[in-house]
Protein backbone atom coordinates (compact mmCIF):
# COMPACT_ATOMS: atom_id res chain seq x y z
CA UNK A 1 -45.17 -5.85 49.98
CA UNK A 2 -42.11 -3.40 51.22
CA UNK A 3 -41.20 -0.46 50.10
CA UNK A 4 -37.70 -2.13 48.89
CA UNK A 5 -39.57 -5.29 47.14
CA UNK A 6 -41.63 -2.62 45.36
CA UNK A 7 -38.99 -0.71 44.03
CA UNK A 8 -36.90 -3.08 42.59
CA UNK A 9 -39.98 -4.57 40.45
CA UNK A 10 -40.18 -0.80 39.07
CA UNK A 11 -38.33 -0.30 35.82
CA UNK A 12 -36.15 3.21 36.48
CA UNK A 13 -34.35 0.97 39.25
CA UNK A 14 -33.61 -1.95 37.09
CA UNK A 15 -30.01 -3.12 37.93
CA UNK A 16 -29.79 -1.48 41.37
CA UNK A 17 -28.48 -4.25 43.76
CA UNK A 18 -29.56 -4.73 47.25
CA UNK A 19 -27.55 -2.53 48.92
CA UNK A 20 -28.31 0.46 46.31
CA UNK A 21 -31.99 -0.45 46.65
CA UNK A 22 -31.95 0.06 50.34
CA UNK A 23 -30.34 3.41 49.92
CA UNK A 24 -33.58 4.14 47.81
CA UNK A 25 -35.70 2.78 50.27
CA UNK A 26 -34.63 5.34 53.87
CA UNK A 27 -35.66 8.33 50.74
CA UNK A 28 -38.94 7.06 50.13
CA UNK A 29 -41.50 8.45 51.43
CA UNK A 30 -45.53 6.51 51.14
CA UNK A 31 -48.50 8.49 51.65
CA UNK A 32 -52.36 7.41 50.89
CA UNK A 33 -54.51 9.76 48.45
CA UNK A 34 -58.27 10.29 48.09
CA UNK A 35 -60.00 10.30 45.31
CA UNK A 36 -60.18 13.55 43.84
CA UNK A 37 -57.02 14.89 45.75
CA UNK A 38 -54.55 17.30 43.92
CA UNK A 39 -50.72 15.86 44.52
CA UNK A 40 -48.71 18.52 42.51
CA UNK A 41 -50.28 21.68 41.33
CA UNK A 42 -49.14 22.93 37.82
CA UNK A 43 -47.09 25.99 38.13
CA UNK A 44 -45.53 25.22 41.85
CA UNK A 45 -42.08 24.74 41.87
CA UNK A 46 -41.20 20.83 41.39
CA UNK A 47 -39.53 18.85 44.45
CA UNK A 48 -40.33 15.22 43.82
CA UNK A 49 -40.22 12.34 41.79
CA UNK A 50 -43.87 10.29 42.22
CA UNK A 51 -44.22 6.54 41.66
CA UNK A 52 -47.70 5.31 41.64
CA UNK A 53 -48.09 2.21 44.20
CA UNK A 54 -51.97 1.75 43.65
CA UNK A 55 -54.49 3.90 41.89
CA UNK A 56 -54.81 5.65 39.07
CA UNK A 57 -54.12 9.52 38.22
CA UNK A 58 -54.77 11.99 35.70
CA UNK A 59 -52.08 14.91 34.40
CA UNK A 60 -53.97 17.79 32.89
CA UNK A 61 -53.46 21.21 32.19
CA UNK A 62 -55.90 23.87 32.43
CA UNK A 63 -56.59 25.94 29.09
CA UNK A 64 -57.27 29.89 29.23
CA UNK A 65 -60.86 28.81 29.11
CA UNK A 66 -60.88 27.02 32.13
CA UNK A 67 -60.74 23.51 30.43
CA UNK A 68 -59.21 20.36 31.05
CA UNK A 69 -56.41 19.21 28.62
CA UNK A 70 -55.56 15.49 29.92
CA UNK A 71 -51.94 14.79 29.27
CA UNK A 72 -52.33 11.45 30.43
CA UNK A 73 -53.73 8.96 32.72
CA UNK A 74 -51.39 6.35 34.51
CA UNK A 75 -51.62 3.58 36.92
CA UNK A 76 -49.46 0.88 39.09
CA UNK A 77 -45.87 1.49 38.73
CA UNK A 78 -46.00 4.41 36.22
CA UNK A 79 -43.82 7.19 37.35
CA UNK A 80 -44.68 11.39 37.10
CA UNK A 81 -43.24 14.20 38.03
CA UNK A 82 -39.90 12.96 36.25
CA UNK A 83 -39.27 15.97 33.34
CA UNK A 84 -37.60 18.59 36.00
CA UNK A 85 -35.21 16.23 37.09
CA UNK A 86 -32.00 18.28 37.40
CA UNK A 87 -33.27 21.62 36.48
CA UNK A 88 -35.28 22.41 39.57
CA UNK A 89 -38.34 23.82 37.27
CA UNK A 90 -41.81 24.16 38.11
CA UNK A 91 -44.59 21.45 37.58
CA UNK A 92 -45.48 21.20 33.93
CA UNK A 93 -49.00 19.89 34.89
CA UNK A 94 -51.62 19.19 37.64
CA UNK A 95 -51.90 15.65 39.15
CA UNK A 96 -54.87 14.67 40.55
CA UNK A 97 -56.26 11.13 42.05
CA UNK A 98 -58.75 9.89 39.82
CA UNK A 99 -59.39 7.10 42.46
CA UNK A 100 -58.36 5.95 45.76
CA UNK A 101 -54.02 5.77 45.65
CA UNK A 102 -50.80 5.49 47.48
CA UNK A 103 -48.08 7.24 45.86
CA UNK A 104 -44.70 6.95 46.80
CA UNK A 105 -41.98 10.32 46.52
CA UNK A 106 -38.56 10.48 46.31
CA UNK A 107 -36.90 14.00 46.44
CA UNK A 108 -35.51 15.32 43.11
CA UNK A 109 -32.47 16.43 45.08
CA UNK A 110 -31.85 12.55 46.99
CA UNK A 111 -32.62 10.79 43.55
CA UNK A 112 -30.16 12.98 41.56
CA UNK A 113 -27.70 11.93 44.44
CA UNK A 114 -28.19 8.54 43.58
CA UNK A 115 -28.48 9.13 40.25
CA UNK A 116 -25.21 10.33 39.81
CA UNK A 117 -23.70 7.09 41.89
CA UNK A 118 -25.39 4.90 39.60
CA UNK A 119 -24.61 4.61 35.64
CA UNK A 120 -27.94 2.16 35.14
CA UNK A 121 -30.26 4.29 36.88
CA UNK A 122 -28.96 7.04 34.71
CA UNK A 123 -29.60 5.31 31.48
CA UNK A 124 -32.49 4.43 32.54
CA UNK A 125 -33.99 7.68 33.77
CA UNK A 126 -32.69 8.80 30.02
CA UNK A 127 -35.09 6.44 28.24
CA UNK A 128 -37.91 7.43 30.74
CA UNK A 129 -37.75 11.20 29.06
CA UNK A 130 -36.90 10.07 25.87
CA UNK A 131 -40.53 7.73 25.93
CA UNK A 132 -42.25 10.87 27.26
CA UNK A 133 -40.92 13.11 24.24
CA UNK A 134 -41.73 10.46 21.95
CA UNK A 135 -44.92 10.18 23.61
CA UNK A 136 -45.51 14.18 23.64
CA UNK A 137 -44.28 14.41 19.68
CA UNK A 138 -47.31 11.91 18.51
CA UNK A 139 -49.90 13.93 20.49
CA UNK A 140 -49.17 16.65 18.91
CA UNK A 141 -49.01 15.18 15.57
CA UNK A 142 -52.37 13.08 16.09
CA UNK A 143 -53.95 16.48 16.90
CA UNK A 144 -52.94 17.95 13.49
CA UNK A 145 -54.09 15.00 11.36
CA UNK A 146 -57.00 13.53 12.70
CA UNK A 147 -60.53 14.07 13.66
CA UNK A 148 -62.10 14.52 16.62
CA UNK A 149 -63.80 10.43 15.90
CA UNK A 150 -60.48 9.39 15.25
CA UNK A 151 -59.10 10.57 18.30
CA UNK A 152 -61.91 9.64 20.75
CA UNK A 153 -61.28 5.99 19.04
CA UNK A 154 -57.73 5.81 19.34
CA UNK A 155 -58.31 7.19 22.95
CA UNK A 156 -60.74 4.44 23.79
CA UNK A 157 -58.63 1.39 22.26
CA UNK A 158 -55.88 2.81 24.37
CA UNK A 159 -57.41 3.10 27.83
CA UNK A 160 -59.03 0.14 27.04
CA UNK A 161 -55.67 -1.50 26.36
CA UNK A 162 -54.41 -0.31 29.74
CA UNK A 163 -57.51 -0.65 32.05
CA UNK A 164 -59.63 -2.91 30.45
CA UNK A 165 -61.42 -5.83 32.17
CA UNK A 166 -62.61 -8.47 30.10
CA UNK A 167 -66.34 -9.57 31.08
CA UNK A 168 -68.76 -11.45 29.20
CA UNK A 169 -68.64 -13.01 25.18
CA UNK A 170 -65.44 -10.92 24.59
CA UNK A 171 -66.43 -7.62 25.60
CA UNK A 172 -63.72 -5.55 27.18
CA UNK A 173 -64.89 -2.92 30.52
CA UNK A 174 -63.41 0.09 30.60
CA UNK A 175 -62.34 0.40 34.78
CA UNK A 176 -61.73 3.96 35.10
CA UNK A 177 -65.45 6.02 35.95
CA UNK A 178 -64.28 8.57 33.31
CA UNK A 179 -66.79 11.50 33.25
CA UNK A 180 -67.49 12.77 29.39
CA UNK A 181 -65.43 16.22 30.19
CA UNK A 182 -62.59 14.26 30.92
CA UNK A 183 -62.90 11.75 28.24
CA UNK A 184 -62.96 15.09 25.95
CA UNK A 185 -59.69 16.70 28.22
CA UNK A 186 -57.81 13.56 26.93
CA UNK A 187 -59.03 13.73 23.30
CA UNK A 188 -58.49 17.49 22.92
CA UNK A 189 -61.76 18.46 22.23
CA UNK A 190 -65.20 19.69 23.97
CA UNK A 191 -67.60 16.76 25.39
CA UNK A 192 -70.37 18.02 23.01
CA UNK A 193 -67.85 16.52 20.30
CA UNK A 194 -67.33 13.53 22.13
CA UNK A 195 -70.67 13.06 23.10
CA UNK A 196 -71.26 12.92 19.17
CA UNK A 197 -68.77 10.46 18.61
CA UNK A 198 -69.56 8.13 21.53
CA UNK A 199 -73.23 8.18 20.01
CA UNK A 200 -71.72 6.86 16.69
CA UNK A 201 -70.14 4.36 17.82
CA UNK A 202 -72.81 3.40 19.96
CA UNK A 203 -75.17 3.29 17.23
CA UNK A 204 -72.26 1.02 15.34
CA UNK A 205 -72.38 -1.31 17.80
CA UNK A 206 -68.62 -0.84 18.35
CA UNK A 207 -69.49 0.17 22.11
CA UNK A 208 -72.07 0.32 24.92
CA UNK A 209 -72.39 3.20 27.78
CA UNK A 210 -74.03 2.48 30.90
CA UNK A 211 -74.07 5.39 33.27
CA UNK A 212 -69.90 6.38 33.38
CA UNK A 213 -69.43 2.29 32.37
CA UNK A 214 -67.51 2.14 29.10
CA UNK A 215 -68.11 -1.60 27.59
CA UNK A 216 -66.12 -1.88 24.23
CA UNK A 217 -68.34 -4.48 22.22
CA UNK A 218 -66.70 -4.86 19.12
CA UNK A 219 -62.57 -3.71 19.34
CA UNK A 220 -62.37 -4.20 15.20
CA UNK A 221 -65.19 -1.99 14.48
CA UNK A 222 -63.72 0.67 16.70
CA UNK A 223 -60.48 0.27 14.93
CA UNK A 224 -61.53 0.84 11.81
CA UNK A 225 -61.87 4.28 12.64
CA UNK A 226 -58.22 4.96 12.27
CA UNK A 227 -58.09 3.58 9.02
CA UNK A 228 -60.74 6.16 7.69
């Protein structure tokens, strides 16, 4: 697939026409990530806008301990890098490959060009930040009122909404090699804690753990964890 066919299937270009779109297109720039490379470092000061093509990434920040906090982890078509748009800040967060991934980057200053010619893209850019706020705003909210099993539930259900593979008599595989550390970076908590929690379910029968494989068994019984 093109760079051009790519874009337009991506939601922040919605209502771009051809012409626009191949404007887009000569700013793009493609390039192929490792797993395990770094492709913006928290603190540096921000120059792009990064669309994922393929793969899978993780934003974290690092905590005065040295620890992982992971912000989020995002796949096909999900765009990062977005919140210093405009105000030519520095990198909120690290972004690191969490597999094999070709990321495509547009230049904050070319994209606010466009931007600017382009009332759609505009909106549309708008209701990108407002999701992330929104987004930000129940993190912080989950972290006040639940537990540490609560989270590592809702956690679960949710990456296993995004990346999970269905396999045999229902169960759902979890396609994304997360280590326990960074299962804990996501939850907010320390991977003895989610260790704990990940035995209780187990015992439960609400899950299964093979090595890093993640096989949800039972999505109900998990669920019921956020009604305790």
């Amino acid at each position: 697939m093109s760079i051009i066919e790519y874009l337009k299937k991506i939601p922040l270009f919605e209502g771009m026409n051809y012409e626009e779109l191949q404007k887009l297109e000569k700013i793009t720039k493609e390039r192929s990530y490792k797993k395990g490379s770094t492709i913006i470092i928290e603190g540096e000061k921000s120059e792009n806008v990064f669309i994922i093509k393929t793969g899978k990434v993780k934003i974290f920040k690092t905590s005065n301990d040295g620890r992982e906090i992971i912000l989020d982890i995002k796949g096909k078509s999900k765009i990062f890098a977005e919140v210093t748009l405009f105000d030519g800040g520095k990198n909120p967060a690290t972004v690191v490959a969490i597999e094999s991934s070709v990321i495509l980057s547009i230049s904050n200053e070319d994209l606010e060009n466009i931007i600017r010619e382009n009332p759609d893209m505009a909106l549309n850019i708008i209701k990108v930040l407002n999701k992330r706020l929104k987004d930000a705003q129940s993190r912080i909210k989950n972290m006040a009122i639940n537990d540490t099993y609560v989270r590592t539930a809702q956690a679960l259900l949710k990456l296993i909404d995004k990346y999970g593979t269905e396999i045999e008599d229902g169960a759902m595989e979890l396609t994304l090699n997360l280590t326990r550390e960074e299962l804990a970076g996501l939850v907010g908590t320390s991977r003895e804690t989610v260790s704990r929690a990940i035995s209780q379910f187990s015992k439960e029968k609400a899950i299964k753990i093979i090595g890093r494989r993640i096989i949800i068994l039972d999505k109900n019984k998990l669920s019921k964890w956020l009604n305790q």
